[in-house]
C-alpha atoms as a PDB file:
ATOM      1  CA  UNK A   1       0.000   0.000   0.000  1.00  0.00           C
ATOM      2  CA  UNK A   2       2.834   2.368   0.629  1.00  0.00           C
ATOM      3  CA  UNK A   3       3.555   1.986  -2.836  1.00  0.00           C
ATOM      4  CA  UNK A   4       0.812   3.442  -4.417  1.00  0.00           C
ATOM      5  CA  UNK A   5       0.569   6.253  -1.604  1.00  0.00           C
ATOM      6  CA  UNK A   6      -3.064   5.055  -0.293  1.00  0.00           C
ATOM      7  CA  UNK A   7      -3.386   8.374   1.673  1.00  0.00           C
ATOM      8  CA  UNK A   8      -2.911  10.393  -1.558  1.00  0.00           C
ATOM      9  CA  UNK A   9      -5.348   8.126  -3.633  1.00  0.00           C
ATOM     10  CA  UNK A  10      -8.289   8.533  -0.474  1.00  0.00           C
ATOM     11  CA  UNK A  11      -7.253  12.376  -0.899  1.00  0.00           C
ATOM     12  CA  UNK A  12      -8.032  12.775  -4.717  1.00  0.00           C
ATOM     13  CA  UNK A  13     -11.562  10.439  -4.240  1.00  0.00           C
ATOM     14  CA  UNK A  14     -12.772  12.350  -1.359  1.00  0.00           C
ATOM     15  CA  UNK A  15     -11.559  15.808  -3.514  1.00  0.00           C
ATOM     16  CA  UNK A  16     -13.606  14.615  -6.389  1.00  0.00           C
ATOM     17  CA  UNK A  17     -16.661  13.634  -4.405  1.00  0.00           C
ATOM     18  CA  UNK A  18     -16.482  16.504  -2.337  1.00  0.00           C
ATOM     19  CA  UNK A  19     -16.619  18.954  -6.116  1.00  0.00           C
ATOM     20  CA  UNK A  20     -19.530  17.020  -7.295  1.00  0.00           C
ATOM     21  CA  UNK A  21     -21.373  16.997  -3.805  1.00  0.00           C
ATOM     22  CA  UNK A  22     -20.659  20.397  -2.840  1.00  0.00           C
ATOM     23  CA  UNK A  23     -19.137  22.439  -6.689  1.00  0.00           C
ATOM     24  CA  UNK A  24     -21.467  20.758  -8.906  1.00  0.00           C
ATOM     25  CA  UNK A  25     -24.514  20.288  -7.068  1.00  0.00           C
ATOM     26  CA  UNK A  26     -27.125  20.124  -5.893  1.00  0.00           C
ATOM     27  CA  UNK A  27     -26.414  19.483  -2.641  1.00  0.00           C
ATOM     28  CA  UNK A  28     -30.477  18.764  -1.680  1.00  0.00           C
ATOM     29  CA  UNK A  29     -29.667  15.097  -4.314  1.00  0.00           C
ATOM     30  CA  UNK A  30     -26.763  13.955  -2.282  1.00  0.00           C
ATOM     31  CA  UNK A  31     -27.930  10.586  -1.263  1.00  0.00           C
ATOM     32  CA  UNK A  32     -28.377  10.069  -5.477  1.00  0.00           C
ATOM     33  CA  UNK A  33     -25.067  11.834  -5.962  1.00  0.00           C
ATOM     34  CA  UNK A  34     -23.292   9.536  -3.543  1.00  0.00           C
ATOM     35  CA  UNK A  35     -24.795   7.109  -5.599  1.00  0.00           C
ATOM     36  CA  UNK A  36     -24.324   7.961  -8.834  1.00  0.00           C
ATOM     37  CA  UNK A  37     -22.647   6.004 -11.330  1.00  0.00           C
ATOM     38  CA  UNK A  38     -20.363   8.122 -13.284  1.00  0.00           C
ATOM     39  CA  UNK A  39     -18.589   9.760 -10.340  1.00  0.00           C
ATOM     40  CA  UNK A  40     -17.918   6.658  -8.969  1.00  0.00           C
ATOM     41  CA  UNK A  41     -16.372   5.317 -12.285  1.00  0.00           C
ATOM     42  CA  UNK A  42     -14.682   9.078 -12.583  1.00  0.00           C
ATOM     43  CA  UNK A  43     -12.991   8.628  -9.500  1.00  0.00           C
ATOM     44  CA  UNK A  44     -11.949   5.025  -9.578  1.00  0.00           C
ATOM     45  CA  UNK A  45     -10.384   5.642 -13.195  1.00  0.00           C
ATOM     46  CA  UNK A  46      -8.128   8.683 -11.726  1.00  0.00           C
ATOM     47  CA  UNK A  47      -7.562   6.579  -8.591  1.00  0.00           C
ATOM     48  CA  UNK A  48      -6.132   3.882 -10.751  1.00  0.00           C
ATOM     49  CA  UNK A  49      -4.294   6.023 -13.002  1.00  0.00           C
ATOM     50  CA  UNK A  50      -2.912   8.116 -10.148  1.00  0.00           C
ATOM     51  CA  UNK A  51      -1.898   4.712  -8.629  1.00  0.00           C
ATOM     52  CA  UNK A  52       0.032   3.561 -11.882  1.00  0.00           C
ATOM     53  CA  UNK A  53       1.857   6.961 -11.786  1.00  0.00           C
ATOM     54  CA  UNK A  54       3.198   6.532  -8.504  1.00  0.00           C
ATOM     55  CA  UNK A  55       4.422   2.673  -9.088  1.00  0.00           C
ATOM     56  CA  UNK A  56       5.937   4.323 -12.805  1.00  0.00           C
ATOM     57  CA  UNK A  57       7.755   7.073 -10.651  1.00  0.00           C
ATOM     58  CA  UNK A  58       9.243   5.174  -8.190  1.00  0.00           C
ATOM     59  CA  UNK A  59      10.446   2.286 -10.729  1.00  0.00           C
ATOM     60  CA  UNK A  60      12.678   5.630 -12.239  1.00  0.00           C
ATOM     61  CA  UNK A  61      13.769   7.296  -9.154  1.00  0.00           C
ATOM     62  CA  UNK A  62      15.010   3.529  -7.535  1.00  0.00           C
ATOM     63  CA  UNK A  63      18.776   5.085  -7.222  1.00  0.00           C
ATOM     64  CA  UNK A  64      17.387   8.435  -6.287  1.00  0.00           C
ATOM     65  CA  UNK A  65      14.973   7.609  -3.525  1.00  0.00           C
ATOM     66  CA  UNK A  66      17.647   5.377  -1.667  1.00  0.00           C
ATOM     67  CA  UNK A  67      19.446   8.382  -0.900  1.00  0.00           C
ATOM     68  CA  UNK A  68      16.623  10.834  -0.091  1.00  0.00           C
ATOM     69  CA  UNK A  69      14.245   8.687   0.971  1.00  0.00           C
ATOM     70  CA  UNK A  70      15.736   5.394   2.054  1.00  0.00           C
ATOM     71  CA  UNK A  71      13.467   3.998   4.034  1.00  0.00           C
ATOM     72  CA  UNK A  72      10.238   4.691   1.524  1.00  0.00           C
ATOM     73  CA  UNK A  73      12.070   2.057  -1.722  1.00  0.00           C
ATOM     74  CA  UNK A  74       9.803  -0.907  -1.957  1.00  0.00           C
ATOM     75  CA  UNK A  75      10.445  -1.572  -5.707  1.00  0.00           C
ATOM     76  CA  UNK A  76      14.003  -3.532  -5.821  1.00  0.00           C
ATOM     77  CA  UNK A  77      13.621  -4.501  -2.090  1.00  0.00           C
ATOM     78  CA  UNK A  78      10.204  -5.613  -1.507  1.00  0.00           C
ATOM     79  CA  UNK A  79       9.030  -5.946  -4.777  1.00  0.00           C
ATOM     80  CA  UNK A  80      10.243  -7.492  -8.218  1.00  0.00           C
ATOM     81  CA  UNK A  81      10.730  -4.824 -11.172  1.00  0.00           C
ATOM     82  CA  UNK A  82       8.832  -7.039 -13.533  1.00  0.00           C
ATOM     83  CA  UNK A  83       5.682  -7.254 -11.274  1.00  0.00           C
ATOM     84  CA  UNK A  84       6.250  -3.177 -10.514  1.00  0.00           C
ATOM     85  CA  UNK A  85       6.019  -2.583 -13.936  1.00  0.00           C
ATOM     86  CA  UNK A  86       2.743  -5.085 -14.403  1.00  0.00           C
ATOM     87  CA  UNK A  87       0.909  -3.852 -11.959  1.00  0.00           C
ATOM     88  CA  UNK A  88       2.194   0.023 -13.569  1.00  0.00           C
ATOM     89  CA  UNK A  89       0.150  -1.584 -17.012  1.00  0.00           C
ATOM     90  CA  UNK A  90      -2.916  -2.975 -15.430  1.00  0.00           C
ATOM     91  CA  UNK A  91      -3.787   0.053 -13.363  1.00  0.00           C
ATOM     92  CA  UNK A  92      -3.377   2.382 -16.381  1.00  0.00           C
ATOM     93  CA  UNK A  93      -5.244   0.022 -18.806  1.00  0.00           C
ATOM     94  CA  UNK A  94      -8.194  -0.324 -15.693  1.00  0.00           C
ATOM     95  CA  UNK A  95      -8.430   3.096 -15.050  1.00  0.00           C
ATOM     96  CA  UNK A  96      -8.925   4.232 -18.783  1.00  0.00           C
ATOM     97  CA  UNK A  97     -11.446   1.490 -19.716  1.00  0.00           C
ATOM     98  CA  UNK A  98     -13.580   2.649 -17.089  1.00  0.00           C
ATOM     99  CA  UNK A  99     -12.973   6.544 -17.978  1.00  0.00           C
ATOM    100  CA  UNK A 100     -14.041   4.518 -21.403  1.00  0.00           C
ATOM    101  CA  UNK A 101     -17.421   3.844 -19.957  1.00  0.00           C
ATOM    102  CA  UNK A 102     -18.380   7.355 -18.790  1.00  0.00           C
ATOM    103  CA  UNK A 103     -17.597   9.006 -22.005  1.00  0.00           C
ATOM    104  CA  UNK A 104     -14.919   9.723 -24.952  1.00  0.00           C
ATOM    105  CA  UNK A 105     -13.519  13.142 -22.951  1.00  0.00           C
ATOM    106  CA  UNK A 106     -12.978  11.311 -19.921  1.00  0.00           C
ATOM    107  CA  UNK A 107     -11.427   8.894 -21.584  1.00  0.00           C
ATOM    108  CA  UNK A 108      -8.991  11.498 -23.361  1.00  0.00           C
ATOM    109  CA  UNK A 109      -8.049  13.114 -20.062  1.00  0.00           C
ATOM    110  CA  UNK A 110      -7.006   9.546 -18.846  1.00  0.00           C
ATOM    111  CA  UNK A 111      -5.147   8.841 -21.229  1.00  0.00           C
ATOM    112  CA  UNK A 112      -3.219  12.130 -21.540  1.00  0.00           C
ATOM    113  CA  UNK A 113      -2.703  11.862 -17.600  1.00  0.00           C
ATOM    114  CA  UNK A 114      -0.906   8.022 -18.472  1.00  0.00           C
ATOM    115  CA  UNK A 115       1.227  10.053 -21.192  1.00  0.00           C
ATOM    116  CA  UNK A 116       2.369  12.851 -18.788  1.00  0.00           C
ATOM    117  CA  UNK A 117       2.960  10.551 -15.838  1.00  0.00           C
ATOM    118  CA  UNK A 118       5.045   8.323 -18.252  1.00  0.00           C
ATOM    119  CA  UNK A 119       7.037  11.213 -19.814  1.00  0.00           C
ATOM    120  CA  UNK A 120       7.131  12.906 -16.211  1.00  0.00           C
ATOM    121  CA  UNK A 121       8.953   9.852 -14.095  1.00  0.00           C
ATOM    122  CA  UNK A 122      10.972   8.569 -17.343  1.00  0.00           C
ATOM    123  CA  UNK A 123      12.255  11.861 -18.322  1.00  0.00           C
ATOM    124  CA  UNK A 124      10.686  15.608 -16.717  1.00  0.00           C
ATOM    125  CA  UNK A 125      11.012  14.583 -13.400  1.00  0.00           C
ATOM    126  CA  UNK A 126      14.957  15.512 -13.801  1.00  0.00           C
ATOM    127  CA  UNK A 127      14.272  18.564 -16.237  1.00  0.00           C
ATOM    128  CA  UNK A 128      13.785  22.102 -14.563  1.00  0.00           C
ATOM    129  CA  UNK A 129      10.466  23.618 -13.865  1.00  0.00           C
ATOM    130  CA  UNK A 130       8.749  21.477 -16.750  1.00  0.00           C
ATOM    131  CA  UNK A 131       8.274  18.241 -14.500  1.00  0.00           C
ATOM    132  CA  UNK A 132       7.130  20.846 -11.429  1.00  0.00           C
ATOM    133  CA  UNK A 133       4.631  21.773 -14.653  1.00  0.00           C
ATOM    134  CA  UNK A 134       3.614  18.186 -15.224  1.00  0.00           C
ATOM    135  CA  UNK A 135       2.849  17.112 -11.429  1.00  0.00           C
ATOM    136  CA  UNK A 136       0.750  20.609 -11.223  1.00  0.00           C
ATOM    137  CA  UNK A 137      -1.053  20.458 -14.409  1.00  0.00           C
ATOM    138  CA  UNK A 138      -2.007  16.584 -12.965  1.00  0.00           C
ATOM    139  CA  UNK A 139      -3.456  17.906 -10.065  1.00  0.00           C
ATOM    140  CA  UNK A 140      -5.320  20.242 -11.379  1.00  0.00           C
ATOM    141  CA  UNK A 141      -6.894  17.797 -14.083  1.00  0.00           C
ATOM    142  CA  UNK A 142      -8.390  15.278 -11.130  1.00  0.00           C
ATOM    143  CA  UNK A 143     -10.723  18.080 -11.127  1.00  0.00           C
ATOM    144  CA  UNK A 144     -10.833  19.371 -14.524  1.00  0.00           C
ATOM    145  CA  UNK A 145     -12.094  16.122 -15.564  1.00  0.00           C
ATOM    146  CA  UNK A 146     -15.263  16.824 -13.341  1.00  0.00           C
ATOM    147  CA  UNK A 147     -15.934  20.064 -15.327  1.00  0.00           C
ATOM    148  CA  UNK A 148     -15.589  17.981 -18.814  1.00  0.00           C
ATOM    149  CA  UNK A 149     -18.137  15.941 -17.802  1.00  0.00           C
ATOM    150  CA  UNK A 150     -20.452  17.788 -15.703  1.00  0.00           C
ATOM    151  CA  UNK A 151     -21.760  21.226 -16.800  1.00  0.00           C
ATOM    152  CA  UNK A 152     -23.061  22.952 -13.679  1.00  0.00           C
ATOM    153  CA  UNK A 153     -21.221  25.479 -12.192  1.00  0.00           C
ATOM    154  CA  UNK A 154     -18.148  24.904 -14.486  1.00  0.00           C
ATOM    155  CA  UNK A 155     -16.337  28.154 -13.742  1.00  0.00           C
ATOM    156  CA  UNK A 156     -15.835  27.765 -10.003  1.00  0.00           C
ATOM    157  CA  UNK A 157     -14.768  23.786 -10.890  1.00  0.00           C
ATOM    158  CA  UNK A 158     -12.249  25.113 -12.934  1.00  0.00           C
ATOM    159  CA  UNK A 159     -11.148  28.163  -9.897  1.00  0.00           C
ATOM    160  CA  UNK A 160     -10.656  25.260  -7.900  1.00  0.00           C
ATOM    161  CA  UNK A 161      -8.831  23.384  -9.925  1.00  0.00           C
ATOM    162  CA  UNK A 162      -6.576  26.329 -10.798  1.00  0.00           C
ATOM    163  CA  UNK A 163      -5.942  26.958  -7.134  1.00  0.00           C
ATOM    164  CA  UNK A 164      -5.163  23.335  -6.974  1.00  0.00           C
ATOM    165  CA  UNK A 165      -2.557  24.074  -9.845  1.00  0.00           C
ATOM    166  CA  UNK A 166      -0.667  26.753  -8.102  1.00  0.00           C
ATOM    167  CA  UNK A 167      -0.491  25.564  -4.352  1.00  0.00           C
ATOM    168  CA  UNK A 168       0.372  22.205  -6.671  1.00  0.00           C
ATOM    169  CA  UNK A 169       3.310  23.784  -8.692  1.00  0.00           C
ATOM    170  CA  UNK A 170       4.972  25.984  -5.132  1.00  0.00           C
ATOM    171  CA  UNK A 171       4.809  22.766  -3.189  1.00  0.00           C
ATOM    172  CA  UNK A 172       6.621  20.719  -5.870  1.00  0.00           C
ATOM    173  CA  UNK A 173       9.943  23.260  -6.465  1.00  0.00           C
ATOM    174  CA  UNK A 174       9.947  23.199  -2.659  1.00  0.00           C
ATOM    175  CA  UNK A 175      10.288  19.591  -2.769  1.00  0.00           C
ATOM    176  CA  UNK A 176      12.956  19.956  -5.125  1.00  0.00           C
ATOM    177  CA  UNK A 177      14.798  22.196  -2.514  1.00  0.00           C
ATOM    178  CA  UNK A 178      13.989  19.548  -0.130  1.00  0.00           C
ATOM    179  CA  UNK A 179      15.278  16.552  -2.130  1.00  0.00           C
ATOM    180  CA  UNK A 180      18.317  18.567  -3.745  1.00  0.00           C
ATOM    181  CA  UNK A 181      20.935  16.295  -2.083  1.00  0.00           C
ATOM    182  CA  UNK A 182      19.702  13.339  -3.908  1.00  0.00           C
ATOM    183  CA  UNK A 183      19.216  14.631  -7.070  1.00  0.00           C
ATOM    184  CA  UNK A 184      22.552  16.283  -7.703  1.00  0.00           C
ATOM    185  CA  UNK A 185      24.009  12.882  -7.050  1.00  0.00           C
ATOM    186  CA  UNK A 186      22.182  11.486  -9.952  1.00  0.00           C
ATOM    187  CA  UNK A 187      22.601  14.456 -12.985  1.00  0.00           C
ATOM    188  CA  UNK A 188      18.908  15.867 -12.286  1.00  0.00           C
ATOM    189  CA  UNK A 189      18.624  19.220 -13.425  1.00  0.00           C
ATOM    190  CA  UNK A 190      15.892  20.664 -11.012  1.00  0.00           C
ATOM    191  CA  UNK A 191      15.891  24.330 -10.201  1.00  0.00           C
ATOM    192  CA  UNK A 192      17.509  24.450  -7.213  1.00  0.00           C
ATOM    193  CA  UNK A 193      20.563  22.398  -8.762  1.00  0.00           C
ATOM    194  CA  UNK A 194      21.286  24.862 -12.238  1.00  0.00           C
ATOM    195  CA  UNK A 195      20.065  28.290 -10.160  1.00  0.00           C
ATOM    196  CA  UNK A 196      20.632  27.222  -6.154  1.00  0.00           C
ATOM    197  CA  UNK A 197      18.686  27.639  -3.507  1.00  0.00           C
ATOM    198  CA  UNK A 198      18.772  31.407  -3.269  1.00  0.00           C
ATOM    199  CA  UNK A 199      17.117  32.179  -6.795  1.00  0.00           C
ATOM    200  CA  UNK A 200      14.773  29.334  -6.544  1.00  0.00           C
ATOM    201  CA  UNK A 201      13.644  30.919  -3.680  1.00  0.00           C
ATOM    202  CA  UNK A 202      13.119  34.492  -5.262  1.00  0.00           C
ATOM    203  CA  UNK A 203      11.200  32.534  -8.463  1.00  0.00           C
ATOM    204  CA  UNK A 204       8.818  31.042  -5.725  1.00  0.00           C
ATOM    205  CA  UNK A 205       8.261  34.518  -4.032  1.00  0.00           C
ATOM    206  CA  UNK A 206       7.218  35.842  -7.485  1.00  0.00           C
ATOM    207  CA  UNK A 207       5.196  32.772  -8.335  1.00  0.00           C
ATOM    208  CA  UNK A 208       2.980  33.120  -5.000  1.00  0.00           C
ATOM    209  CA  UNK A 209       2.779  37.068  -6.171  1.00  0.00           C
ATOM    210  CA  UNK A 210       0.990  36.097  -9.261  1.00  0.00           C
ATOM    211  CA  UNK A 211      -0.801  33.010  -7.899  1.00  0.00           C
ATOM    212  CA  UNK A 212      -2.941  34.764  -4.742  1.00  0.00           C
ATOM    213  CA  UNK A 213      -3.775  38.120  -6.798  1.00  0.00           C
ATOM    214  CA  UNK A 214      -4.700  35.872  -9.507  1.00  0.00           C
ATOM    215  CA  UNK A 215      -7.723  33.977  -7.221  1.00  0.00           C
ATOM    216  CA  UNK A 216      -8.776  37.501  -5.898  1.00  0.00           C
ATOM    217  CA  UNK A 217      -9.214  38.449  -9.208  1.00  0.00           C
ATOM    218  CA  UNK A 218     -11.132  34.768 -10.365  1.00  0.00           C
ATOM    219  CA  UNK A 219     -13.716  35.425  -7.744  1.00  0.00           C
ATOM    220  CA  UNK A 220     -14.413  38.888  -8.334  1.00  0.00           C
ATOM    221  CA  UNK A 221     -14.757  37.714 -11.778  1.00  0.00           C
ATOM    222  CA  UNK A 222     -17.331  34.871 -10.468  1.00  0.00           C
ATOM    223  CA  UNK A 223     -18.965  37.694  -8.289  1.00  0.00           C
ATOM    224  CA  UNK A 224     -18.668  35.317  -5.346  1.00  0.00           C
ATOM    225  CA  UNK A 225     -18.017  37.428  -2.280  1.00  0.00           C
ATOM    226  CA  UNK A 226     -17.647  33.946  -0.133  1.00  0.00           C
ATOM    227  CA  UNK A 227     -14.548  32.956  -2.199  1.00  0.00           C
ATOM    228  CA  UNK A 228     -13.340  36.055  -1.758  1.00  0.00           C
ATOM    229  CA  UNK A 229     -13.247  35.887   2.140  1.00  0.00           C
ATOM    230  CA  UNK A 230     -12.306  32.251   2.004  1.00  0.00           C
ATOM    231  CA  UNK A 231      -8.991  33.855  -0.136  1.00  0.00           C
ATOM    232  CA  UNK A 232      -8.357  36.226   2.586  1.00  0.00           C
ATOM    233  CA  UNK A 233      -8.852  33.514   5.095  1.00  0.00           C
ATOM    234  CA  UNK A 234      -6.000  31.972   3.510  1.00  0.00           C
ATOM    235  CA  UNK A 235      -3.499  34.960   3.219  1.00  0.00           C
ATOM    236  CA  UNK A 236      -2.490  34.427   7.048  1.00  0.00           C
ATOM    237  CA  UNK A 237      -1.483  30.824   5.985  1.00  0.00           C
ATOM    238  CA  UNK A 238      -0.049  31.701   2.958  1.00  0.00           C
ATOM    239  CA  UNK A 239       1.832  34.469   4.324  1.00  0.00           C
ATOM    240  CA  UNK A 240       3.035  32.107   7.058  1.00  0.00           C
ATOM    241  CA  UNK A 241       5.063  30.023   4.254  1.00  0.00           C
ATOM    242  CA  UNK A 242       6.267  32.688   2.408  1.00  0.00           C
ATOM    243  CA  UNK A 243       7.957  34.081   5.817  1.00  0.00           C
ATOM    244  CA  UNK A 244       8.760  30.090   6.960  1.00  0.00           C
ATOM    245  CA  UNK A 245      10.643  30.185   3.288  1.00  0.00           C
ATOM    246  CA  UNK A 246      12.664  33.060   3.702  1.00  0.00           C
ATOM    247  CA  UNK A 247      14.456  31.509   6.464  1.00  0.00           C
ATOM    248  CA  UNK A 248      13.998  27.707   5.405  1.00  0.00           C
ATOM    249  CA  UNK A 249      18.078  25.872   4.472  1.00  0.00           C
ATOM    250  CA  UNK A 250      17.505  22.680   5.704  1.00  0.00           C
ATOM    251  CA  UNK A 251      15.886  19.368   4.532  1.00  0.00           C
ATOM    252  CA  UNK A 252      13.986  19.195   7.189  1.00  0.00           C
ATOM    253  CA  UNK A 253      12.676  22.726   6.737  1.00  0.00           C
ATOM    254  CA  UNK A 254      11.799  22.494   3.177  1.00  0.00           C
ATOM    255  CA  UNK A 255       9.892  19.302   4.433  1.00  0.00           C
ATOM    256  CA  UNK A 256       7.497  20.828   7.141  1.00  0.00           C
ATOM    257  CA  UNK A 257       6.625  24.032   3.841  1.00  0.00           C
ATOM    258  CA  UNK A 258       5.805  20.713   2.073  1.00  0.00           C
ATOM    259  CA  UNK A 259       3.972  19.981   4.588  1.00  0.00           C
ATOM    260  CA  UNK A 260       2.341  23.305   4.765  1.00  0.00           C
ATOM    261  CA  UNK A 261       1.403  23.609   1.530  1.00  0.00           C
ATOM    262  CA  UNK A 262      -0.142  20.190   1.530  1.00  0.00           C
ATOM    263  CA  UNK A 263      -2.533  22.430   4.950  1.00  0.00           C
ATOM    264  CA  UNK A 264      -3.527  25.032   2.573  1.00  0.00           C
ATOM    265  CA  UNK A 265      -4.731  22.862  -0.189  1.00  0.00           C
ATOM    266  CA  UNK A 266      -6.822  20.562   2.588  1.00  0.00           C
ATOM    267  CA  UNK A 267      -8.132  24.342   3.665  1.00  0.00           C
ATOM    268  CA  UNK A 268      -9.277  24.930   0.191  1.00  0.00           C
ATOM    269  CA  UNK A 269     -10.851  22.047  -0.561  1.00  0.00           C
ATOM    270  CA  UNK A 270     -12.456  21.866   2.485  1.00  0.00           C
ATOM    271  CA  UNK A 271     -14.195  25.302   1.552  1.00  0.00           C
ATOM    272  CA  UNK A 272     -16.499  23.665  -0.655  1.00  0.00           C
ATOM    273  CA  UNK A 273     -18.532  22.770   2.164  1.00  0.00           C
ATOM    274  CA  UNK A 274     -19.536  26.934   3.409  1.00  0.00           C
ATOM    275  CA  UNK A 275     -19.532  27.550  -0.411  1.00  0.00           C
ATOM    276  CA  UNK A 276     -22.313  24.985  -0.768  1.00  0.00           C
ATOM    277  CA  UNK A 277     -24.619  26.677   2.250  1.00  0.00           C
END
C-alpha cells in the first residue's frame, strides 16, 4: 500500500466527491449523488491512473529515492521490477477502460494523464520547472475532468482546480529544494541544482505574487463574495510560508513548507462545504 501512496489516492476520491457533492450540485440530491454512477467510475479511473503513476515514478527514481528517501524504496527490495512494472500496465489500462465507460472526454483526459505521468517519471522529473509543470497540471486535471463531464457550475470547478494548480506547482519546487541532495548525485537538473537555492527561492516569491492576486481576481470575476473571504482567510497561511521560506536551508525545513502547503490545499478544498450553504 505504501507503494501506491493510499493516503494520496483517499485524498483525490474524497476531492472529487467533495466537487460534485458540494461544486457541482445540488447538494439537496446527495444521497443520489453519492450514488451515482459516473462519479464513482470518474474517481476510480483517476484513482487507478494516479496509482500507476506513482508505481511508474518510483520504478525511475530507484537510485534516487535510496538516498533521499531510504526507508520509503519498496520496488528492488520488496518488490520485483517485472511485477512493478505489471501492476504500472494494469492500473493504467483499468483506469482508462472505465474513464471509457463514462464518455470519450474522460477517456482522453485519462489517457493524456498516463502520457504525462510516463514522460514525467521517465524523463521531466529531472528537467527544470517542466516536470514541477507536469505534477501541477495533474493535479489540477483530477478536477478538470469533473468540469468535462459535468456542466453545472463549471467556472468555479475550474477556480478550484486552478488553485489546486498553483499551491500544486509551489509545493513541488519546494520539494525539489527539499530533495536537492539526492538529485545532484544522480545528474537531475531541477531548479535548485542549475540556479541554487537562493534564486529558486526568489522565483517562488514571485510565483505566489501572481498566484494569490490571480484567485482575488477569479472570484471577483465569479462575483462570489464567499470565495473572496475564504482567499483572505487563507493569506495568514499563505503568508506564514512565504515568511517560513525566507528563512527555510535545511531538509527538514523544506519538508514541514511541504507539509504546509499540503494544509492550505486541505483548507481549500475543504471550503467547498460553506460555499455549498
Amino acid at each position: 500500500m505504501r507503494l501506491i501512496r493510499w493516503p494520496n489516492l483517499l485524498m483525490i476520491a474524497l476531492t472529487q466527491y467533495m466537487t460534485r457533492l458540494f461544486l457541482i450540485g445540488p447538494i439537496s440530491d446527495w444521497k443520489s449523488i453519492l450514488l451515482e454512477k459516473e462519479i464513482f467510475l470518474i474517481t476510480l479511473s483517476t484513482v487507478l491512473v494516479a496509482a500507476a503513476g506513482y508505481v511508474i515514478n518510483d520504478y525511475f527514481d530507484i537510485k534516487i529515492d535510496l538516498i533521499n528517501k531510504p526507508d520509503r524504496v519498496i520496488i528492488g527490495r520488496y518488490l520485483k521490477r517485472r511485477v512493478a512494472m505489471t501492476t504500472h500496465q494494469a492500473f493504467n489500462i483499468l483506469g482508462c477502460g472505465l474513464g471509457l465507460l463514462v464518455n470519450k472526454w474522460v477517456f482522453l483526459l485519462s489517457v493524456l494523464s498516463v502520457t504525462l505521468l510516463w514522460v514525467y517519471a521517465s524523463y521531466f522529473k529531472k528537467r527544470p520547472f517542466i516536470g514541477n509543470f507536469i505534477v501541477a497540471l495533474l493535479t489540477g486535471l483530477s478536477l478538470i475532468i469533473l468540469a468535462v463531464y459535468y456542466p453545472q457550475n463549471r467556472s468555479l470547478v475550474i477556480l478550484y482546480a486552478l488553485f489546486a494548480f498553483g499551491i500544486s506547482l509551489i509545493r513541488e519546487i519546494i520539494k525539489d529544494m527539499e530533495d536537492v541532495r539526492g538529485d545532484a548525485s544522480h545528474g537531475c537538473q531541477t531548479l535548485p541544482i542549475i540556479w541554487g537555492i537562493r534564486r529558486t527561492k526568489v522565483f517562488l516569491y514571485g510565483l505566489i505574487a501572481i498566484f494569490v492576486p490571480s484567485l482575488f481576481l477569479a472570484a471577483h470575476w465569479l462575483q462570489n463574495s464567499q470565495l473572496t473571504w475564504m482567499f483572505v482567510g487563507l493569506l495568514g497561511l499563505i503568508g506564514w510560508l512565504v515568511y517560513r521560506l525566507i528563512r527555510a536551508d535545511t531538509k527538514k525545513e523544506f519538508g514541514s513548507l511541504s507539509s504546509l502547503c499540503k494544509l492550505v490545499m486541505l483548507i481549500g478544498m475543504l471550503s467547498m462545504i460553506w460555499l455549498a450553504y
